[in-house]
PDB file of N, CA and C in Angstrom:
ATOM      1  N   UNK A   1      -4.189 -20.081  -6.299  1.00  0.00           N
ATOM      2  CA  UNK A   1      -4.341 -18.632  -6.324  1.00  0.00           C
ATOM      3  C   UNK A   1      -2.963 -18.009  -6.534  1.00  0.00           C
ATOM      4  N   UNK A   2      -3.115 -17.053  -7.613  1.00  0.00           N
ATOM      5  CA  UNK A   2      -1.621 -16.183  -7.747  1.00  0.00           C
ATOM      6  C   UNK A   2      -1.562 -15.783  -6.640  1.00  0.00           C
ATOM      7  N   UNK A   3       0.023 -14.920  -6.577  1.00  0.00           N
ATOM      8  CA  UNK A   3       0.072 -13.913  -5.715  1.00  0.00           C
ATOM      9  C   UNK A   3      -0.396 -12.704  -5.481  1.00  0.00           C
ATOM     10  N   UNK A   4      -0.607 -12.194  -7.242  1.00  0.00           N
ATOM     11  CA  UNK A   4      -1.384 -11.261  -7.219  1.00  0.00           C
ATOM     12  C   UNK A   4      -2.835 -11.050  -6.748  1.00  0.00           C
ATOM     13  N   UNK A   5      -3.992 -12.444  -6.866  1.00  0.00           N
ATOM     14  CA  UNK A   5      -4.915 -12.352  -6.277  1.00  0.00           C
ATOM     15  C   UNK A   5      -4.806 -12.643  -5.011  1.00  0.00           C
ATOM     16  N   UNK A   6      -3.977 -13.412  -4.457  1.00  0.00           N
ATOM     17  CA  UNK A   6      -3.949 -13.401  -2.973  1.00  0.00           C
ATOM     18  C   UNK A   6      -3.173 -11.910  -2.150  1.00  0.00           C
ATOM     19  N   UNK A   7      -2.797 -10.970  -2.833  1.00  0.00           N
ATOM     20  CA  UNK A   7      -2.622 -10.048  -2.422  1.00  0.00           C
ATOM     21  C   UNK A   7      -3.490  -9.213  -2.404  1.00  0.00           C
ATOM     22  N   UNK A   8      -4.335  -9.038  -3.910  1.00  0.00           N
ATOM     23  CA  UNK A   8      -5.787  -7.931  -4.131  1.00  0.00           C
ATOM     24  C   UNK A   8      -7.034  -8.911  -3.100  1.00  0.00           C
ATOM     25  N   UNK A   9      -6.734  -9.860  -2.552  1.00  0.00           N
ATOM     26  CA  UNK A   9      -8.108 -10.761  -1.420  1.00  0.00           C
ATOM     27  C   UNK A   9      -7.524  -9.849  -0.682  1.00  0.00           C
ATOM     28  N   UNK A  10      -6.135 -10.230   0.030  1.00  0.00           N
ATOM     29  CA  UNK A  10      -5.574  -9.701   1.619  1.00  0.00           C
ATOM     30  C   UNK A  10      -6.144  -7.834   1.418  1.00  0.00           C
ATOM     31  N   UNK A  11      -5.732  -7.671   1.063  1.00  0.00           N
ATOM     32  CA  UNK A  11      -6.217  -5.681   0.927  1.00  0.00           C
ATOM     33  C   UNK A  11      -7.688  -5.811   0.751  1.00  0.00           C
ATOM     34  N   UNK A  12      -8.433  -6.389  -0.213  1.00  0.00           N
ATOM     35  CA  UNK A  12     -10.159  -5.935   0.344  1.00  0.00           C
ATOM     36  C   UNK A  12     -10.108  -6.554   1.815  1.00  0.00           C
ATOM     37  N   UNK A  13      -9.838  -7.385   2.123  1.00  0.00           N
ATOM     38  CA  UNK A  13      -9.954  -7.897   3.392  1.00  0.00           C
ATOM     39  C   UNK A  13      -9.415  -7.483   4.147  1.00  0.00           C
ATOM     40  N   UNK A  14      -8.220  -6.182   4.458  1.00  0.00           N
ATOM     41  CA  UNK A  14      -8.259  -5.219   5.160  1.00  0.00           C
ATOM     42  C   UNK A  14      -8.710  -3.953   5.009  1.00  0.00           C
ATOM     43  N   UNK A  15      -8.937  -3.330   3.741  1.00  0.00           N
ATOM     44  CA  UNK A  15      -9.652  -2.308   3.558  1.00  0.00           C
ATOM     45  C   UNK A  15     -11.362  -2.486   4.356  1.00  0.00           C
ATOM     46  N   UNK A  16     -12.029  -3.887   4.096  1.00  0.00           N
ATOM     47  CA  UNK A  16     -13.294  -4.266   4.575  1.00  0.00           C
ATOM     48  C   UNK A  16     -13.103  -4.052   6.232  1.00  0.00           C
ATOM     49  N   UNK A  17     -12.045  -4.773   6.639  1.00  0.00           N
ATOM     50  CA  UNK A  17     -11.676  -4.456   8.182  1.00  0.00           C
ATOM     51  C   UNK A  17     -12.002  -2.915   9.118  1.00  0.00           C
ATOM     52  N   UNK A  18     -11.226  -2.065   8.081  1.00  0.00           N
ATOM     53  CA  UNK A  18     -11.009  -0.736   8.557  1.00  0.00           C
ATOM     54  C   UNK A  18     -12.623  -0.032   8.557  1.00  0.00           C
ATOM     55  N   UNK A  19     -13.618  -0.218   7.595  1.00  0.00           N
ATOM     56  CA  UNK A  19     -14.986   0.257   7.453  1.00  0.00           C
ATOM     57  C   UNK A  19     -15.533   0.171   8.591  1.00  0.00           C
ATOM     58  N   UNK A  20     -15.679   1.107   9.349  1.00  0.00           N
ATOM     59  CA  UNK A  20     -16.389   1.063  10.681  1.00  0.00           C
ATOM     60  C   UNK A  20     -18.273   2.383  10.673  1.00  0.00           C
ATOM     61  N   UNK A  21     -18.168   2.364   9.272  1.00  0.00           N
ATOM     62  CA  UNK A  21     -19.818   3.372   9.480  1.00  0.00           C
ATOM     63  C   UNK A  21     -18.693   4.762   9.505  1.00  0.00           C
ATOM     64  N   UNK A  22     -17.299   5.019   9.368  1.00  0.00           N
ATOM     65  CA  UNK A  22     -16.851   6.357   9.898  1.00  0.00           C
ATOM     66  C   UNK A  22     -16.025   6.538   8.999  1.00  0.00           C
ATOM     67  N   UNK A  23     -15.047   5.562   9.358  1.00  0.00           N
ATOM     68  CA  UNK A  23     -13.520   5.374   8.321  1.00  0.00           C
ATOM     69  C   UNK A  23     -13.698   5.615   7.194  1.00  0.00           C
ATOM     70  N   UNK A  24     -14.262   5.182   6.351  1.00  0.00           N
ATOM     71  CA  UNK A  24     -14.590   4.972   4.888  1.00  0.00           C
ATOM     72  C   UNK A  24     -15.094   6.083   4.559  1.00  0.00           C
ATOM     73  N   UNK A  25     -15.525   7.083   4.944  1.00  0.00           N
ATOM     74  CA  UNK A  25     -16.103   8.295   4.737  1.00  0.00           C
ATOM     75  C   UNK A  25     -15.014   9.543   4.690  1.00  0.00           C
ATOM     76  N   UNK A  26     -14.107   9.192   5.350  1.00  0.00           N
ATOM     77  CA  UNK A  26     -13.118  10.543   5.952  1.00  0.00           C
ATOM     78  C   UNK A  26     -11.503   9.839   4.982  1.00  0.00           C
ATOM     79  N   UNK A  27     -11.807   8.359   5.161  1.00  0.00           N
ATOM     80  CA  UNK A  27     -10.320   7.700   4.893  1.00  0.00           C
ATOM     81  C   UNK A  27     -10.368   6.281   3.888  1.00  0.00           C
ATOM     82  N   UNK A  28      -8.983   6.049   3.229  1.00  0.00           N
ATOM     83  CA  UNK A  28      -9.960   4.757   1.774  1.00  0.00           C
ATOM     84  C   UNK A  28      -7.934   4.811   2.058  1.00  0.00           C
ATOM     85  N   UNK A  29      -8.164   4.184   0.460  1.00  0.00           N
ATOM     86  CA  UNK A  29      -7.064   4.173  -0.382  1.00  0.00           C
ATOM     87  C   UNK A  29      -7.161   4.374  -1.877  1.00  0.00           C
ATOM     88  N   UNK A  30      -6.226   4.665  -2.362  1.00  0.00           N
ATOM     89  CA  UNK A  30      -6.041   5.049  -4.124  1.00  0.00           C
ATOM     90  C   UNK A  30      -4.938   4.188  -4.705  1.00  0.00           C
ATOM     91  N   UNK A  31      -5.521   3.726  -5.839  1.00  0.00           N
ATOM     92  CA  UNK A  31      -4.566   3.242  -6.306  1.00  0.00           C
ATOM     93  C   UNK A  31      -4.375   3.573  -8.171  1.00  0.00           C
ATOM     94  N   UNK A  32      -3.756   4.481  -8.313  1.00  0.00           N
ATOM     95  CA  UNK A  32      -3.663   5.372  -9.444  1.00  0.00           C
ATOM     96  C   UNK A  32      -2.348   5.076 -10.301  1.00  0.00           C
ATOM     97  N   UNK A  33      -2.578   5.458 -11.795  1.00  0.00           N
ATOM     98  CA  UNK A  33      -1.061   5.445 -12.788  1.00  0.00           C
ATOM     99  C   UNK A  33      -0.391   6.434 -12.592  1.00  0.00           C
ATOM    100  N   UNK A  34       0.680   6.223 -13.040  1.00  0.00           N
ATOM    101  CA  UNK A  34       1.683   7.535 -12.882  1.00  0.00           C
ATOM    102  C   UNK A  34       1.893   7.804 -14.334  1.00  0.00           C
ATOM    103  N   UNK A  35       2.452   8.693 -15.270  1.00  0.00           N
ATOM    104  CA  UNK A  35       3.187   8.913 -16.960  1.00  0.00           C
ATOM    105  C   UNK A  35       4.407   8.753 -16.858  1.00  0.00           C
ATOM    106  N   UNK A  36       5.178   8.244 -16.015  1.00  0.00           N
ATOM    107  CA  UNK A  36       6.510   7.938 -16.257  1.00  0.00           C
ATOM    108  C   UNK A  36       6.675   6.120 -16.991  1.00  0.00           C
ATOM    109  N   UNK A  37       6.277   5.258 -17.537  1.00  0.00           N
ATOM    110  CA  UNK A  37       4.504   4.763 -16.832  1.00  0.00           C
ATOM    111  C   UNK A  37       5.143   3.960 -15.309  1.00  0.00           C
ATOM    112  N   UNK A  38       4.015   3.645 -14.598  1.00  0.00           N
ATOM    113  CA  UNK A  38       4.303   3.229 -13.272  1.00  0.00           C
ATOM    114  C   UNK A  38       3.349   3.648 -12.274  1.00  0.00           C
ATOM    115  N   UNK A  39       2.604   3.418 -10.994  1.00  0.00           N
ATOM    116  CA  UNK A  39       1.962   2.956  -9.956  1.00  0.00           C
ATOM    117  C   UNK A  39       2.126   4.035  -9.227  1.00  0.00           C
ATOM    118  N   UNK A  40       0.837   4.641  -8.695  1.00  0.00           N
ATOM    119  CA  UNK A  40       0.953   5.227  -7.144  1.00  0.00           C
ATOM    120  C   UNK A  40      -0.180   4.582  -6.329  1.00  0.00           C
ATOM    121  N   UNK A  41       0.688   4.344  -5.164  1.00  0.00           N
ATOM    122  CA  UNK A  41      -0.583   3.857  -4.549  1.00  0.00           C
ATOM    123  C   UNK A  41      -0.199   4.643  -2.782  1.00  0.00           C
ATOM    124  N   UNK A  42      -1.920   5.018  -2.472  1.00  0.00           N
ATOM    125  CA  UNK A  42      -1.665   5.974  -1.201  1.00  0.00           C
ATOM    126  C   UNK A  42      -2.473   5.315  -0.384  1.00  0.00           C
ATOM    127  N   UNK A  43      -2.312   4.782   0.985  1.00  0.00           N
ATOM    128  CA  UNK A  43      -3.816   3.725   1.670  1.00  0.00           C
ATOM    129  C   UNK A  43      -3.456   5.346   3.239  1.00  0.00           C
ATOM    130  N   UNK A  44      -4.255   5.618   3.838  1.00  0.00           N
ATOM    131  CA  UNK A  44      -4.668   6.195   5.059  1.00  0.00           C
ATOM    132  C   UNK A  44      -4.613   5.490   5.821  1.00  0.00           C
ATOM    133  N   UNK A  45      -3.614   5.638   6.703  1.00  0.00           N
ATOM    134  CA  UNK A  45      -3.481   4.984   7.857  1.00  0.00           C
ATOM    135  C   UNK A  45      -4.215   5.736   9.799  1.00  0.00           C
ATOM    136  N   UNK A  46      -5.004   6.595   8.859  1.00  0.00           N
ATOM    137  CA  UNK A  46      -5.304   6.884  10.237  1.00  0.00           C
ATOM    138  C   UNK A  46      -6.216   6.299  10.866  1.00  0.00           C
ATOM    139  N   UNK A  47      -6.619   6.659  12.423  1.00  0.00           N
ATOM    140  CA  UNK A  47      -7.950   5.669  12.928  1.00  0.00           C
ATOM    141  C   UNK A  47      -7.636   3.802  12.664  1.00  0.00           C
ATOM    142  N   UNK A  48      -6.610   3.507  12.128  1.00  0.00           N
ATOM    143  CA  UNK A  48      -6.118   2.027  11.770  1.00  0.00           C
ATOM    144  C   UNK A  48      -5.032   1.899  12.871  1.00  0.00           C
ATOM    145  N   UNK A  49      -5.053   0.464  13.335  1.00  0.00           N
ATOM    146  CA  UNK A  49      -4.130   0.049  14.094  1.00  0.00           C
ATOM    147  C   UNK A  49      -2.702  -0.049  13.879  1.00  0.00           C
ATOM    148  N   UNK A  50      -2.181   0.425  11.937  1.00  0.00           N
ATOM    149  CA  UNK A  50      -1.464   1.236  11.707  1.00  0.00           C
ATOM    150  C   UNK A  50      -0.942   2.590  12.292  1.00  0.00           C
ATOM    151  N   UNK A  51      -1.470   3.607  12.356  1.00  0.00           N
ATOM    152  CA  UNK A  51      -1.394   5.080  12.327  1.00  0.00           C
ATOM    153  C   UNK A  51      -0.411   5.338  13.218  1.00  0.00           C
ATOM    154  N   UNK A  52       0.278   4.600  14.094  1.00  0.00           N
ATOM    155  CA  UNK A  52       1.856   4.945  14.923  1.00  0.00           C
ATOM    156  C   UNK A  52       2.746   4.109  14.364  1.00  0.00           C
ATOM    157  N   UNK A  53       2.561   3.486  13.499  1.00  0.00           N
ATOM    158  CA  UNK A  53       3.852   2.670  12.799  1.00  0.00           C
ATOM    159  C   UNK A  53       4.163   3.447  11.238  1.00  0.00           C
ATOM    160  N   UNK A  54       5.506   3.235  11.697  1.00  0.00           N
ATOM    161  CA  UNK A  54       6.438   4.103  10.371  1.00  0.00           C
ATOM    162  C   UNK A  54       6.883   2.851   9.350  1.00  0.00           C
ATOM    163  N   UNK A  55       7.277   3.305   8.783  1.00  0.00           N
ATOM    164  CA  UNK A  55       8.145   2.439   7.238  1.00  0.00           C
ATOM    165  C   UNK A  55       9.129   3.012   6.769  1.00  0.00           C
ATOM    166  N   UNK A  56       9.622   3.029   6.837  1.00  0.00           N
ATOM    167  CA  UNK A  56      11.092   3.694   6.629  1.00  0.00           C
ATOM    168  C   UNK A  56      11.385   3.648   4.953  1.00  0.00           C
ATOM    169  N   UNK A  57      11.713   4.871   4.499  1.00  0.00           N
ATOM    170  CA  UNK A  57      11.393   4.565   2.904  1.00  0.00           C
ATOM    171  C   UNK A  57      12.625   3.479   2.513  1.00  0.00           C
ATOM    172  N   UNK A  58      12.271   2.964   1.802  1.00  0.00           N
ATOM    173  CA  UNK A  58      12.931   2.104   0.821  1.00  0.00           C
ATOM    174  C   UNK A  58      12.711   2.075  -0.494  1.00  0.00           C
ATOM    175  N   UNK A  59      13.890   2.250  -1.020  1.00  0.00           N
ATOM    176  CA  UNK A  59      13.834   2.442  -2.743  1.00  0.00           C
ATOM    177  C   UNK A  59      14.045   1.453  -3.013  1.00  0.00           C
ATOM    178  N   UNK A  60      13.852   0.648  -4.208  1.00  0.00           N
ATOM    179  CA  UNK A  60      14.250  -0.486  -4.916  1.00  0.00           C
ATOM    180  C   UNK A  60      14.371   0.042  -6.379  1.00  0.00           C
ATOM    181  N   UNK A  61      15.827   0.341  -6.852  1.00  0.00           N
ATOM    182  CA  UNK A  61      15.925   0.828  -9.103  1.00  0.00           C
ATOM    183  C   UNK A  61      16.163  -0.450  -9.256  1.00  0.00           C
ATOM    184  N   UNK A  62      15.617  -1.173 -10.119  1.00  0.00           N
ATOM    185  CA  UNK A  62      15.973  -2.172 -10.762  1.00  0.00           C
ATOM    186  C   UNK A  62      16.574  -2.176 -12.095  1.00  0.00           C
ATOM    187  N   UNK A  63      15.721  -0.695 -12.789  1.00  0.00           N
ATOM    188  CA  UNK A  63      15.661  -0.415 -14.191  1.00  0.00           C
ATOM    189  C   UNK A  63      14.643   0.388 -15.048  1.00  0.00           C
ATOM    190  N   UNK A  64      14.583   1.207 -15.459  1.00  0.00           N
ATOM    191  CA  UNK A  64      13.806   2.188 -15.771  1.00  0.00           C
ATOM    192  C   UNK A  64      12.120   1.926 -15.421  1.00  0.00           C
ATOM    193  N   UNK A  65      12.049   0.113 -15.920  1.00  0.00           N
ATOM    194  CA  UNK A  65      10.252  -0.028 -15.600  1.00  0.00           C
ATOM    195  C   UNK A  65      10.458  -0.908 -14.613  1.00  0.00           C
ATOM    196  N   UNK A  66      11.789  -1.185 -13.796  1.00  0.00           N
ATOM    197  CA  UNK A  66      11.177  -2.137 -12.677  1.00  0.00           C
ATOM    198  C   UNK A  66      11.789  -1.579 -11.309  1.00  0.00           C
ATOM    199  N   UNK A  67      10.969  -0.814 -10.299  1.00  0.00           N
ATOM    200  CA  UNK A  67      11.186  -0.261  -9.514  1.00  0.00           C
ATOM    201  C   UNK A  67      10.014   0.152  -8.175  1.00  0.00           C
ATOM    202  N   UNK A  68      10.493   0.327  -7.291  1.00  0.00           N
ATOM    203  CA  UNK A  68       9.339   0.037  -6.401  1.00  0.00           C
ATOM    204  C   UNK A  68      10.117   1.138  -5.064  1.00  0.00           C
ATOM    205  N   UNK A  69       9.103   2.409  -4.922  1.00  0.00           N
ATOM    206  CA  UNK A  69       9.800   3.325  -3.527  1.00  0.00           C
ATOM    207  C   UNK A  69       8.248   2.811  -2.793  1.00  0.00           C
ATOM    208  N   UNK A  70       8.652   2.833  -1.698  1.00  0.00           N
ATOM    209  CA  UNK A  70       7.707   2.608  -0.289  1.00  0.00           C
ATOM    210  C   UNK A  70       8.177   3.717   0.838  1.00  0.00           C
ATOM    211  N   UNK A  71       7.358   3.978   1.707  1.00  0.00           N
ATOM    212  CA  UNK A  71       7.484   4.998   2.945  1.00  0.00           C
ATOM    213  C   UNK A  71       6.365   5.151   3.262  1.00  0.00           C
ATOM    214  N   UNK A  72       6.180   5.868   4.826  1.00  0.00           N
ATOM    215  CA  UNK A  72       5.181   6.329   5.511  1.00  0.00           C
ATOM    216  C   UNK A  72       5.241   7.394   5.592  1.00  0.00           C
ATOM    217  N   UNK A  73       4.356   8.770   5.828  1.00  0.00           N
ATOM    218  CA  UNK A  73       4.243   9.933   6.536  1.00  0.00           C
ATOM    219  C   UNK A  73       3.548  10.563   6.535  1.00  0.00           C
ATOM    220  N   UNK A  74       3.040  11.315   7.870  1.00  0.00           N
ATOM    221  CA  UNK A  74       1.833  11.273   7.873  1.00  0.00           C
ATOM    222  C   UNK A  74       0.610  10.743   7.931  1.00  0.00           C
ATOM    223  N   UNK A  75       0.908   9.445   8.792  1.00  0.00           N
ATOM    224  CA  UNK A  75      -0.418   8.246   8.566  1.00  0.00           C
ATOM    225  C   UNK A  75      -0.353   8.006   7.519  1.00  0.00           C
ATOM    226  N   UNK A  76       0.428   8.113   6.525  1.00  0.00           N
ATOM    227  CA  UNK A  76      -0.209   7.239   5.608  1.00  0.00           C
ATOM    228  C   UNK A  76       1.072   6.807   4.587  1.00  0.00           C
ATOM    229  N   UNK A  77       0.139   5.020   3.882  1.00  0.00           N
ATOM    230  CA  UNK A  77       1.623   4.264   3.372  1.00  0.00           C
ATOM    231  C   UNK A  77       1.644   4.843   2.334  1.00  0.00           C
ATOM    232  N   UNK A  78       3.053   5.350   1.257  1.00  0.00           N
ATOM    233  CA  UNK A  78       3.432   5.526  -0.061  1.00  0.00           C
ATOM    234  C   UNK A  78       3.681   4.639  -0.580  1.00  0.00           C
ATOM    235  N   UNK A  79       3.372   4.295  -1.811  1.00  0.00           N
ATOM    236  CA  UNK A  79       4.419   3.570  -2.893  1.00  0.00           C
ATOM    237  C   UNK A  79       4.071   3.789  -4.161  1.00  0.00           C
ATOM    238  N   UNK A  80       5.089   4.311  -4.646  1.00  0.00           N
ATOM    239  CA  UNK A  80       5.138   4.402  -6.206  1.00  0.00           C
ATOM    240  C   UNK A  80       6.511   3.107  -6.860  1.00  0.00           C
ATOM    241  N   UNK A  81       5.515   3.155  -8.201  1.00  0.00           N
ATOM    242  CA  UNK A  81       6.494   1.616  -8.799  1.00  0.00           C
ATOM    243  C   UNK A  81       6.007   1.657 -10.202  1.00  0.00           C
ATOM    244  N   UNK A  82       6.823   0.742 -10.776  1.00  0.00           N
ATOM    245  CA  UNK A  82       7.229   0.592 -12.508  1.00  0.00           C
ATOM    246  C   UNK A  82       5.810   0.046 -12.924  1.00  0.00           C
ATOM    247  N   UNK A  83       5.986   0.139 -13.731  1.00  0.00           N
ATOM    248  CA  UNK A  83       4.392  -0.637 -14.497  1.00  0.00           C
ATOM    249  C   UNK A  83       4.055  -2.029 -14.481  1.00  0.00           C
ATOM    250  N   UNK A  84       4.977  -3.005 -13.756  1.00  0.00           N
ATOM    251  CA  UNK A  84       5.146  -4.409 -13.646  1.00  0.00           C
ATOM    252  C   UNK A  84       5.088  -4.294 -12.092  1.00  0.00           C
ATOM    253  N   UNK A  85       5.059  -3.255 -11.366  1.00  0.00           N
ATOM    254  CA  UNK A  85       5.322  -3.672 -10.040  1.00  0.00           C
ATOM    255  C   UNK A  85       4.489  -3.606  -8.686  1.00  0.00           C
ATOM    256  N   UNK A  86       2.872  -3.481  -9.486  1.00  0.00           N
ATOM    257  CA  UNK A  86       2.050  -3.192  -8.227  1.00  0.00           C
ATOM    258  C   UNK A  86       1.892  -4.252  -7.200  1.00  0.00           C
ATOM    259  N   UNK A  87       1.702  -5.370  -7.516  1.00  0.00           N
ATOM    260  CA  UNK A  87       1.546  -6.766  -6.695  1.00  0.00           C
ATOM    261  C   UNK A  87       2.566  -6.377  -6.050  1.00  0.00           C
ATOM    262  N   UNK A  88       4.093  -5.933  -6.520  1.00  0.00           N
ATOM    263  CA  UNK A  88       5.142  -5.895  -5.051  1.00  0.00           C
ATOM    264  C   UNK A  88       4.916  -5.115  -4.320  1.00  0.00           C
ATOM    265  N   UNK A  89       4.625  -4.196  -4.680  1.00  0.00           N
ATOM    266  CA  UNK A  89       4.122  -2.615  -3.824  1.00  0.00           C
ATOM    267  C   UNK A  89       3.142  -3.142  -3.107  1.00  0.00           C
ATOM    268  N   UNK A  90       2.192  -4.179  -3.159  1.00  0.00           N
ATOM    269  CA  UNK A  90       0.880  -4.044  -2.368  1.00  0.00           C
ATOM    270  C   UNK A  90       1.317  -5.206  -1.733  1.00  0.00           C
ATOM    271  N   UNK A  91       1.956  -6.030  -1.835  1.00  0.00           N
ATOM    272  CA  UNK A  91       2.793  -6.955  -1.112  1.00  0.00           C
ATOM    273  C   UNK A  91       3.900  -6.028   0.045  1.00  0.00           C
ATOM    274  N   UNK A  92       4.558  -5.716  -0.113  1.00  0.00           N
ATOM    275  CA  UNK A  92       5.054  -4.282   0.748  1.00  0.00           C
ATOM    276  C   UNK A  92       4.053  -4.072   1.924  1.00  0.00           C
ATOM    277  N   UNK A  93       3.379  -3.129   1.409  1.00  0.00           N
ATOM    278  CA  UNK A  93       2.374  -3.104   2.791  1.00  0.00           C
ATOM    279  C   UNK A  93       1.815  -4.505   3.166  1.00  0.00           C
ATOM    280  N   UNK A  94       1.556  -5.223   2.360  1.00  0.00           N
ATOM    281  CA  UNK A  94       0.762  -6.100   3.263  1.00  0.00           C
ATOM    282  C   UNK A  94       1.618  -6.840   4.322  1.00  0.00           C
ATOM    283  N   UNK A  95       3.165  -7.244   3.605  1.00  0.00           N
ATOM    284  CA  UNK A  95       4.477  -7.586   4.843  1.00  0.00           C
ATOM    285  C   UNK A  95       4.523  -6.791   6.119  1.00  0.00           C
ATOM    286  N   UNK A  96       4.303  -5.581   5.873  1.00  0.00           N
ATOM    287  CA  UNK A  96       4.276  -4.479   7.074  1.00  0.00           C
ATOM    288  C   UNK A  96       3.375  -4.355   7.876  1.00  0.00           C
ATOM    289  N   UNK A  97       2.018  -4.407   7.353  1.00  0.00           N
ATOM    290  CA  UNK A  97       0.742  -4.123   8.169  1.00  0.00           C
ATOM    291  C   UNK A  97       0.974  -5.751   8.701  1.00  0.00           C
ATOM    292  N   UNK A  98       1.053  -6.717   8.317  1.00  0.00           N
ATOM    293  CA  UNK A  98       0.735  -7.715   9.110  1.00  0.00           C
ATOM    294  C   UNK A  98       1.785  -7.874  10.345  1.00  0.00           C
ATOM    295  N   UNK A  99       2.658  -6.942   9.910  1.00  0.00           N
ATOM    296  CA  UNK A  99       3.902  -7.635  11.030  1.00  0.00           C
ATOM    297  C   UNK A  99       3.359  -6.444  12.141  1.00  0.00           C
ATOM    298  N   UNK A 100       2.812  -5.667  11.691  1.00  0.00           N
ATOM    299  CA  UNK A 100       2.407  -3.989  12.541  1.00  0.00           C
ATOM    300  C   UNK A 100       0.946  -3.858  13.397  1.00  0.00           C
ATOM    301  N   UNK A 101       0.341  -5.658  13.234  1.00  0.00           N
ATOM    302  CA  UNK A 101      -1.037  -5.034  13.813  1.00  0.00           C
ATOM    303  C   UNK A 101      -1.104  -6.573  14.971  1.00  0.00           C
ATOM    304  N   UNK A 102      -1.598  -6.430  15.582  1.00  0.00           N
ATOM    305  CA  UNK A 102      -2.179  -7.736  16.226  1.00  0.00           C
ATOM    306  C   UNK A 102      -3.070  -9.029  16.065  1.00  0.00           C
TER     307      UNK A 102
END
């Protein structure tokens, strides 16, 4: 298994986690293009065993298409990134949420 699919398993398999009959109705995640070209991706951290843990932004420029910003606020994780860089971005959170939950 790539990394990339073992990263898009780990996220349905916490997005599936968070579905409680409630969550999923009020709270999800997006994962959308940007025109610069490049990645936004927004997940809701509220009601999640997330929602008191921060992330402290971190930028990564590599180079016009390889780049990756992350942060929290507001319950919820940011990351925008280059057009090559969603697997890192969703790798990002997934380093965080796992180190952030029990």
């Amino acid at each position: 298994m790539s990394d990339s699919e073992d990263v898009l398993d780990w996220l349905q398999h916490w997005y599936a986690a968070q579905c409680n009959e409630d969550w999923e109705h009020e709270w999800g995640l997006k994962i959308a293009t940007l025109d610069n070209p490049g990645w936004t991706v927004t997940i809701d951290l509220e009601e999640t065993d997330l929602e008191q843990h921060e992330y402290p932004r971190q930028d990564v420029n590599r180079s016009a298409h390889d780049w990756v910003w992350a942060w929290t606020s507001e319950k919820t994780f940011h990351a925008r990134c280059g057009p090559g860089n969603l697997t890192e971005a969703l790798a990002l959170f997934r380093s965080w949420a796992t180190a952030n939950t029990p």
